[in-house]
N, C-alpha and C. Protein backbone atom coordinates (compact mmCIF):
# COMPACT_ATOMS: atom_id res chain seq x y z
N UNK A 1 80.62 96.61 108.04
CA UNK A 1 81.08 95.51 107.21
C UNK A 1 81.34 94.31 108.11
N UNK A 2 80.77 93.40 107.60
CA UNK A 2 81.11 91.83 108.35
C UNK A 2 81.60 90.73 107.78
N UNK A 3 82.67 89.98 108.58
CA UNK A 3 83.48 89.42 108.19
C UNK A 3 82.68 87.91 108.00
N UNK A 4 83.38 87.27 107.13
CA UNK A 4 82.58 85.76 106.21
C UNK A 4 82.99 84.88 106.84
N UNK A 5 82.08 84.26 107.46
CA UNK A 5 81.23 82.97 107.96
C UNK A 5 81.99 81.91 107.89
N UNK A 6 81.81 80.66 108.19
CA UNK A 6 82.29 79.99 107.95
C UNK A 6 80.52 79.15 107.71
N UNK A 7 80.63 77.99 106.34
CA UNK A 7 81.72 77.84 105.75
C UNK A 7 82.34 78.22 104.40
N UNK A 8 82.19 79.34 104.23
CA UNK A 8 82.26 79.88 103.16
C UNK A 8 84.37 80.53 102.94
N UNK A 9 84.22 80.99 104.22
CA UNK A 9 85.97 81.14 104.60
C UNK A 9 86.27 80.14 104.30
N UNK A 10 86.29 78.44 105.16
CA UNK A 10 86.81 77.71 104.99
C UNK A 10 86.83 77.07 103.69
N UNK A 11 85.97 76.92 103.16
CA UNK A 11 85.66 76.15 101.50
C UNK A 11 86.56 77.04 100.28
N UNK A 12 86.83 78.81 101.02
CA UNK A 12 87.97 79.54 100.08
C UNK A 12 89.25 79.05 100.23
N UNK A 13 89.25 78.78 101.85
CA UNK A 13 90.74 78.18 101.86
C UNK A 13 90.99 77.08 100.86
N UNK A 14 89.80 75.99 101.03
CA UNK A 14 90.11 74.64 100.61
C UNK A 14 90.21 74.90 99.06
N UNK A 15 89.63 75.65 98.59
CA UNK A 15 89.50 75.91 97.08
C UNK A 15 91.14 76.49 96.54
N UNK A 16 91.70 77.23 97.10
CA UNK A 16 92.96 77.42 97.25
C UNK A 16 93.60 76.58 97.23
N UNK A 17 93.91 75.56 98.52
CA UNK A 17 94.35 74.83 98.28
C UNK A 17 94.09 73.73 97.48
N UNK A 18 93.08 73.35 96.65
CA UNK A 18 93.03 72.20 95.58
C UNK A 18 93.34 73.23 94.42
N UNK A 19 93.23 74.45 94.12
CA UNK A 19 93.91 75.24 93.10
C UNK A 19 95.61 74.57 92.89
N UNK A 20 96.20 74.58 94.26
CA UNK A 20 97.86 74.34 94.28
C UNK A 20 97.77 72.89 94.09
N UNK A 21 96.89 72.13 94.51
CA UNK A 21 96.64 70.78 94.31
C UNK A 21 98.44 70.34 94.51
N UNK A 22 98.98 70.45 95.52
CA UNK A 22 100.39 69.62 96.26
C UNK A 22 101.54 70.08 95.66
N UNK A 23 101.36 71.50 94.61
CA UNK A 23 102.45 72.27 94.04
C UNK A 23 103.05 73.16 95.42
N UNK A 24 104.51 72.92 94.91
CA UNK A 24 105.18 73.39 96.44
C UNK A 24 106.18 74.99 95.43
N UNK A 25 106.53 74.47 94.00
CA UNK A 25 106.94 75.72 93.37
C UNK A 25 105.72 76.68 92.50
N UNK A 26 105.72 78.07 92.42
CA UNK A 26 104.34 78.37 91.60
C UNK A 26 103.67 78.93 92.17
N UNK A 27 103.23 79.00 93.53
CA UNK A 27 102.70 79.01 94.47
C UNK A 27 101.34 80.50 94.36
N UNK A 28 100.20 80.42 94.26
CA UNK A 28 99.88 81.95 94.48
C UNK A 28 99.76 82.60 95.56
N UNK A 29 100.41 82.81 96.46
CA UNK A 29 100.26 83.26 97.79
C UNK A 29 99.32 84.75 97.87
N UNK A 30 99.45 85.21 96.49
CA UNK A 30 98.25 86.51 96.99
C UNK A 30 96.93 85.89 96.62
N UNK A 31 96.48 84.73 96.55
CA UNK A 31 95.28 83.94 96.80
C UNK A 31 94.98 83.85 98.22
N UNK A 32 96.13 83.50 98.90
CA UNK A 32 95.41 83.47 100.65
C UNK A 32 95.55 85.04 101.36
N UNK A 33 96.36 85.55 100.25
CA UNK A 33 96.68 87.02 101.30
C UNK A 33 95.20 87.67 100.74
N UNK A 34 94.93 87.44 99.88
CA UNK A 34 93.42 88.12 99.58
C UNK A 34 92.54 87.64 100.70
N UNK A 35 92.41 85.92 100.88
CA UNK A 35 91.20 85.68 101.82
C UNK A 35 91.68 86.39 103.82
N UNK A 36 93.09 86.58 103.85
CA UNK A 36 93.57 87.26 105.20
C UNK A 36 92.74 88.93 104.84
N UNK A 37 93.12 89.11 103.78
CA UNK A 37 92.23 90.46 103.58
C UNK A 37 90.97 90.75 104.27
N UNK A 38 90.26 90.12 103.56
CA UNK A 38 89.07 89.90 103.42
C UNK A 38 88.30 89.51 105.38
N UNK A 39 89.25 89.05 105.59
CA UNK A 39 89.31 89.13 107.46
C UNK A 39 89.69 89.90 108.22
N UNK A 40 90.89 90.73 107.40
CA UNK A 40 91.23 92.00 108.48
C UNK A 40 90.73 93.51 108.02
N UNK A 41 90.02 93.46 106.82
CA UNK A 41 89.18 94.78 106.37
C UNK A 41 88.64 95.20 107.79
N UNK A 42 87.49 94.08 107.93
CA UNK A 42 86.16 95.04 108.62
C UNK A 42 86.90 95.01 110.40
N UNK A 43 88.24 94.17 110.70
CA UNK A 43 88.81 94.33 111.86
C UNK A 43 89.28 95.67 111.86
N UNK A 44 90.39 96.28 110.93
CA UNK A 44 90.68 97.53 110.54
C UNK A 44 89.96 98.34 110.73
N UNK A 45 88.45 98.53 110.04
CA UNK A 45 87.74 99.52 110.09
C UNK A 45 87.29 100.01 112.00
N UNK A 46 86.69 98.85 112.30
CA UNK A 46 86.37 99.01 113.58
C UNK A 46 87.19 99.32 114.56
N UNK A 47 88.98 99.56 114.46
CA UNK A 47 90.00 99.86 115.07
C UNK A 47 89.90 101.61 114.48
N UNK A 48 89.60 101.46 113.12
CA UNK A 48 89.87 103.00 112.79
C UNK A 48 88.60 103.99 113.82
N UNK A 49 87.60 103.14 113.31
CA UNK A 49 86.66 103.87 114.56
C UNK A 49 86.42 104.24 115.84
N UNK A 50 87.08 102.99 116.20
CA UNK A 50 87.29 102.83 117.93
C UNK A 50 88.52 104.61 117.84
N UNK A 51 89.45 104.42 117.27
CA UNK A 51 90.31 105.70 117.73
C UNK A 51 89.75 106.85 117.06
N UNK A 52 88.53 106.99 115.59
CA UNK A 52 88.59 108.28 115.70
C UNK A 52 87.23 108.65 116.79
N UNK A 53 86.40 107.55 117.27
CA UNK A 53 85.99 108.22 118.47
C UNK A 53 86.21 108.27 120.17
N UNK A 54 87.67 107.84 120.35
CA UNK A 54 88.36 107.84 120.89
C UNK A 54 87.77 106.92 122.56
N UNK A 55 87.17 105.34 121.81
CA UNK A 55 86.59 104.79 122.28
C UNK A 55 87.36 103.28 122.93
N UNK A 56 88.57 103.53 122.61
CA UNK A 56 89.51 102.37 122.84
C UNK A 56 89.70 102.29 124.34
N UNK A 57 89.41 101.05 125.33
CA UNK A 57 89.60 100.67 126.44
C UNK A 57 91.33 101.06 127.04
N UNK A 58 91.45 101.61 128.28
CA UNK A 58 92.31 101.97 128.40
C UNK A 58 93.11 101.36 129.98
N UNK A 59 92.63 100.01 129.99
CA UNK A 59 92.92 99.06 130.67
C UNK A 59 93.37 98.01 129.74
N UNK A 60 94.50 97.11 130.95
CA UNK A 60 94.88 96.00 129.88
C UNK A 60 94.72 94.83 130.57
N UNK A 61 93.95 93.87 130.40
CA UNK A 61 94.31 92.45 131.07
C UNK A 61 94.24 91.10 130.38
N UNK A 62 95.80 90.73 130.61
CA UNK A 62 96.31 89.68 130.06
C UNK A 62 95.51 88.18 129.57
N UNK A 63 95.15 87.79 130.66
CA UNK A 63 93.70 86.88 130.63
C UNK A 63 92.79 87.46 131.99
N UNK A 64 92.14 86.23 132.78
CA UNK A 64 90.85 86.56 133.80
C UNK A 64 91.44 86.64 134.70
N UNK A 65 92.45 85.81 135.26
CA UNK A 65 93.56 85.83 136.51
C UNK A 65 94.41 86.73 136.82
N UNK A 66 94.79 87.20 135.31
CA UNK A 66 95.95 88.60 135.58
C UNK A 66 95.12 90.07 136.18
N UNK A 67 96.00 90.30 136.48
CA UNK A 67 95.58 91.97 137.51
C UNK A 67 95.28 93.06 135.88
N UNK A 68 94.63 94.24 136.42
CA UNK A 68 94.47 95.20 135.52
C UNK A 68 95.18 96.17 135.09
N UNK A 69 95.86 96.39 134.49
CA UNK A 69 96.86 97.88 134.23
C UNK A 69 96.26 98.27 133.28
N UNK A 70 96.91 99.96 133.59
CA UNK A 70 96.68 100.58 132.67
C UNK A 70 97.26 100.66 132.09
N UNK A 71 97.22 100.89 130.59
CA UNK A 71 97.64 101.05 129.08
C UNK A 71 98.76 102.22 128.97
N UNK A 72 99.33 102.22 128.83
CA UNK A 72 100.08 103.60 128.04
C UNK A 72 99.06 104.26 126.95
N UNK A 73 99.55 105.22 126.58
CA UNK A 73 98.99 105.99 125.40
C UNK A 73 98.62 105.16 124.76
N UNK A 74 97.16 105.44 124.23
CA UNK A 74 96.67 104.00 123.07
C UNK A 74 97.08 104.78 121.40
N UNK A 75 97.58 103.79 120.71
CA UNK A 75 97.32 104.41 119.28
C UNK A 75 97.42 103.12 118.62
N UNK A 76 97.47 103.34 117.24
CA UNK A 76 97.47 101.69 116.45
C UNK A 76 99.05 102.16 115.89
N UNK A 77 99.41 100.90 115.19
CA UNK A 77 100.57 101.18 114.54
C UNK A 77 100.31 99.87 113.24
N UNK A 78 100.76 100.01 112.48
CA UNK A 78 100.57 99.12 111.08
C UNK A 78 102.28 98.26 111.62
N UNK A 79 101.91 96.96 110.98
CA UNK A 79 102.45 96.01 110.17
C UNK A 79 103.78 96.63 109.96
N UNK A 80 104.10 97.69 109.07
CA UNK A 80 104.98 98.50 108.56
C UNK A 80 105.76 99.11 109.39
N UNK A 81 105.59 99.45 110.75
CA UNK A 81 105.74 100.07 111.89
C UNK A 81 105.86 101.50 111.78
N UNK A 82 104.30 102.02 111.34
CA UNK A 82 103.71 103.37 111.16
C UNK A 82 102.82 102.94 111.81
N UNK A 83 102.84 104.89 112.84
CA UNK A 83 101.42 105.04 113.65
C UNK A 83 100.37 105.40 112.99
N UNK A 84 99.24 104.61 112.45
CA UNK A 84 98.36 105.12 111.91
C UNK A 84 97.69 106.30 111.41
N UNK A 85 97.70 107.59 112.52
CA UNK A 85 97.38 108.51 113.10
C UNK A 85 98.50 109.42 112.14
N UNK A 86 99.39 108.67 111.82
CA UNK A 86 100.85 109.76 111.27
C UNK A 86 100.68 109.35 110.00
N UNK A 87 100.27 108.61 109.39
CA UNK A 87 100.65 107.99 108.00
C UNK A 87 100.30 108.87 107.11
N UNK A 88 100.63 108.98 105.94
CA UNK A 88 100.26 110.32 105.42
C UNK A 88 99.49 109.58 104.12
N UNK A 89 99.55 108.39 103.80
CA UNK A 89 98.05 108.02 102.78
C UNK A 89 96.90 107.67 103.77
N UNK A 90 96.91 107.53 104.95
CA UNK A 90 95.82 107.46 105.94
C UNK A 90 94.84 109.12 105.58
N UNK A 91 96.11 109.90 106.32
CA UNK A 91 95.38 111.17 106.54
C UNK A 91 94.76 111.87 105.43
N UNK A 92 95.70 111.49 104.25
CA UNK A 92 94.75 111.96 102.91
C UNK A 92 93.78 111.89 102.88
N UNK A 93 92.93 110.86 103.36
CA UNK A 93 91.64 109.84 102.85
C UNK A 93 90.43 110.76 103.75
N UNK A 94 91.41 111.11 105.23
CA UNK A 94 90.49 112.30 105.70
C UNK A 94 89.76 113.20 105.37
N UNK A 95 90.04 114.15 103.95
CA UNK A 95 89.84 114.68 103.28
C UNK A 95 88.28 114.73 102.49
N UNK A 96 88.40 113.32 102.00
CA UNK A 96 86.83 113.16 101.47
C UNK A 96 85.46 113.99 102.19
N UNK A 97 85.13 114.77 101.36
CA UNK A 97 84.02 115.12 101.51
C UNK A 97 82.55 114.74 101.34
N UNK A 98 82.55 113.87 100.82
CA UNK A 98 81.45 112.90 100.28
C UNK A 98 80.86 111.91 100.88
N UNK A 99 81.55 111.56 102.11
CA UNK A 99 81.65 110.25 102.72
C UNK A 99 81.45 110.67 104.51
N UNK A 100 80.33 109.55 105.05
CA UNK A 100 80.59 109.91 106.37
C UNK A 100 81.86 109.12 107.33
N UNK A 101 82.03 109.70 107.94
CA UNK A 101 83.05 109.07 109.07
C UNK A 101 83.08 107.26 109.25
N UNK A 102 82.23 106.66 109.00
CA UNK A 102 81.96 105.30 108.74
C UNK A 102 83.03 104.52 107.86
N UNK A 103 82.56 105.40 106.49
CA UNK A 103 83.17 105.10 105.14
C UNK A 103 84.29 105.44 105.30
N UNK A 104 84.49 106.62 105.58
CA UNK A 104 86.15 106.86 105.40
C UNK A 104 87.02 105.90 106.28
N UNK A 105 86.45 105.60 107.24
CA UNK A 105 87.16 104.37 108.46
C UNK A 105 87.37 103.08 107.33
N UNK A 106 86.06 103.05 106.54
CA UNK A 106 86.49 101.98 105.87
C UNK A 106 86.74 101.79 104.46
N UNK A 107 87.32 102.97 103.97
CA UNK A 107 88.30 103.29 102.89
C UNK A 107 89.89 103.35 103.49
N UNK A 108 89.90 104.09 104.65
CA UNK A 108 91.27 103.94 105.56
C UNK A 108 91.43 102.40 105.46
N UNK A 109 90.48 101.28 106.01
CA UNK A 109 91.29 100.14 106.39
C UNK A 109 91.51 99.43 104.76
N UNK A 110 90.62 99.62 104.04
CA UNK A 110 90.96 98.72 102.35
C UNK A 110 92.41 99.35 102.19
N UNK A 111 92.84 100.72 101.95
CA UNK A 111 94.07 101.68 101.83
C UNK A 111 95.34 100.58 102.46
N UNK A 112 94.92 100.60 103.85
CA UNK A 112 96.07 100.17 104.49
C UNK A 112 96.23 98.90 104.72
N UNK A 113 95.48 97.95 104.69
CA UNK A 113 95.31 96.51 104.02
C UNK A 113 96.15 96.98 102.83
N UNK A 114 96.05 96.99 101.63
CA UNK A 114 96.50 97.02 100.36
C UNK A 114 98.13 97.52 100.31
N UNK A 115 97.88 98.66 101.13
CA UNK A 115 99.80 98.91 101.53
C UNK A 115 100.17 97.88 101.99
N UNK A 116 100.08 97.50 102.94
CA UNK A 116 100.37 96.47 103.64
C UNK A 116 100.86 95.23 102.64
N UNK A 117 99.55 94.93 102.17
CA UNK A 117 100.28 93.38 101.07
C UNK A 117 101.20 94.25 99.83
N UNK A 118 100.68 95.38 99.74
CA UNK A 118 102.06 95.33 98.48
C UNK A 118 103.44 95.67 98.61
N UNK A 119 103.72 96.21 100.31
CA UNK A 119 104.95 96.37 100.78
C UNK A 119 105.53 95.22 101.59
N UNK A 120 104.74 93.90 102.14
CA UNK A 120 105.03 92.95 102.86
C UNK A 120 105.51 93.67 104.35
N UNK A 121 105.12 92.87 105.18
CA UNK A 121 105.38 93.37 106.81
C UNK A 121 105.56 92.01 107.08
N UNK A 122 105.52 92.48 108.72
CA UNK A 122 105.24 91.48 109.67
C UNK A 122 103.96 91.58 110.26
N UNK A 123 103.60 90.29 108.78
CA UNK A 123 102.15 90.68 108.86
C UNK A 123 101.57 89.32 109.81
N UNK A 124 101.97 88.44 110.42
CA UNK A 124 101.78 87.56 111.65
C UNK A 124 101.24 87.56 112.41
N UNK A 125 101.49 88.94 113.03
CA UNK A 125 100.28 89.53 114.28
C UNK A 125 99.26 89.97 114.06
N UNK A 126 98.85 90.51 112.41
CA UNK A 126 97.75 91.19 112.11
C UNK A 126 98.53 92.10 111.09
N UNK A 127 97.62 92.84 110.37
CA UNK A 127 97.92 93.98 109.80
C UNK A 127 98.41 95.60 110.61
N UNK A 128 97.34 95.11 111.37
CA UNK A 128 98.00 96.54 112.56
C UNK A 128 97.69 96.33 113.80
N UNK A 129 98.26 97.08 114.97
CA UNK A 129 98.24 96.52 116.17
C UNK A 129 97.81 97.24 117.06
N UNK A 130 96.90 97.16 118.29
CA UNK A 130 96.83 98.38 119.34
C UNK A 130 97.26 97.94 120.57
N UNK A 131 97.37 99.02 121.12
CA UNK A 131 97.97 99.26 122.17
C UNK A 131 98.15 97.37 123.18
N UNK A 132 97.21 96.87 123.49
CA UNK A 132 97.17 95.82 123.67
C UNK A 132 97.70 94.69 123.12
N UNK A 133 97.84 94.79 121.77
CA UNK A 133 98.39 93.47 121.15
C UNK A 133 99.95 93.57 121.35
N UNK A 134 100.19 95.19 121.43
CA UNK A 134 101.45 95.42 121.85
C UNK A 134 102.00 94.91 123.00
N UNK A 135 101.80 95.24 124.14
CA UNK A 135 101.26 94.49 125.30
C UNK A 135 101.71 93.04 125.35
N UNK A 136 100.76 91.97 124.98
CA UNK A 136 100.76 90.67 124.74
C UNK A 136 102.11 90.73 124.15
N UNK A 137 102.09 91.22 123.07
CA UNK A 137 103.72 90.65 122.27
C UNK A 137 104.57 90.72 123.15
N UNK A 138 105.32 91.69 123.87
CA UNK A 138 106.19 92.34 124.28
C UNK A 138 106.20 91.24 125.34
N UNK A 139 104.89 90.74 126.19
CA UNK A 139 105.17 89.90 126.92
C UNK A 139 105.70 88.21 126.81
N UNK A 140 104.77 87.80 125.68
CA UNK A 140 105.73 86.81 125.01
C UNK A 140 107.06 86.71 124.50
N UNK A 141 107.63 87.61 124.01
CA UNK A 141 108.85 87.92 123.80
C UNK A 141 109.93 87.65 125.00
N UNK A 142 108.97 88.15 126.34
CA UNK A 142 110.06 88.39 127.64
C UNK A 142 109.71 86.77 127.96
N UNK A 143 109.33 86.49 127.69
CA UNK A 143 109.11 85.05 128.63
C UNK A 143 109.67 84.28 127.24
N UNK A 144 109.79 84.42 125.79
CA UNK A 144 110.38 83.72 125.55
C UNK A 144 112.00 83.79 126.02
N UNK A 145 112.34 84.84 126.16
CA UNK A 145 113.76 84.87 126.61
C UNK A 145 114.25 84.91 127.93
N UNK A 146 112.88 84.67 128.52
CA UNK A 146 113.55 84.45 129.82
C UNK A 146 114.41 83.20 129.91
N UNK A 147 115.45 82.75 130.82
CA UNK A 147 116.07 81.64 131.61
C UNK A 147 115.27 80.90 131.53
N UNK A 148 116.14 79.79 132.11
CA UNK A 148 115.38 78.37 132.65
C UNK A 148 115.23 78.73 133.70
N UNK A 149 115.87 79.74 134.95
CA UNK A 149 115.66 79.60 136.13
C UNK A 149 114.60 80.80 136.36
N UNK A 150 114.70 81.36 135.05
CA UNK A 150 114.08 83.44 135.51
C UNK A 150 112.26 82.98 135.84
N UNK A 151 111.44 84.07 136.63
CA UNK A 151 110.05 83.93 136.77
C UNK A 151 109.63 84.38 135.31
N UNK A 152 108.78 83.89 134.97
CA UNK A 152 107.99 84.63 133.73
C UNK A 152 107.41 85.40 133.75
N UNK A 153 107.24 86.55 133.33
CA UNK A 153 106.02 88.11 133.85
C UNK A 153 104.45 87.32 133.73
């Protein structure tokens, strides 16, 4: 599955927004959470795949300048702050018999997209996160709180 082009993304946004046409009460916000959808499906799927063939990079580097570490244990974790791997409407979906490993990756990510908007998260960073984005956050976080005088990691 592949994610939509531009300008076809952008002209949904804009259509959205001339829908609200400068209404600030009313608002349909599951109009843009649909088009965020619609961007983090086929990201989802390809995360579900990367771990069920246990193909996820297990190095981390920050940008080109930073040094290489290694990762801790990789797994994803949702929005919700469930490990993917544990969720128990994930693992259901395992089940299907009908479907190859492809599909079910990408019945898993529509599933957990859809939890996701109908339980609300912290959905900012993405719908779900790996090991890496974890990473990045954790490091922004420290440097936002670092001092005025502290080094930044």
């Amino acid at each position: 599955m592949s994610t939509l082009k531009y300008p076809l993304f952008d002209d949904w946004h804009a259509a959205i927004n001339k829908h609200h046409n400068g209404r600030t009460s009313d608002v349909r916000h599951w109009m843009y959470e649909a088009r965020k959808m619609a961007e983090e499906v086929p990201h989802l799927a390809r995360l579900f795949e990367a771990e069920r063939t246990g193909k996820p990079s297990s190095v981390h580097k920050r940008c080109s300048r930073s040094p290489t570490e290694q990762k801790p244990e990789h797994y994803l974790t949702c929005c919700l702050d469930v490990r993917c791997s544990e969720c128990p409407e994930l693992r259901a979906l395992d089940t299907i018999e009908r479907a190859t490993p492809e599909q079910i990756d990408l019945v898993k990510a529509w599933t957990c997209a859809a939890h996701i908007v109908s339980k609300g998260g912290d959905m900012g960073k993405g719908y779900v996160l790996t090991c890496s984005d974890r990473l990045y956050w954790s490091r922004v976080y420290e440097n936002l709180c670092a001092g005025a005088g502290d080094e930044p990691t």
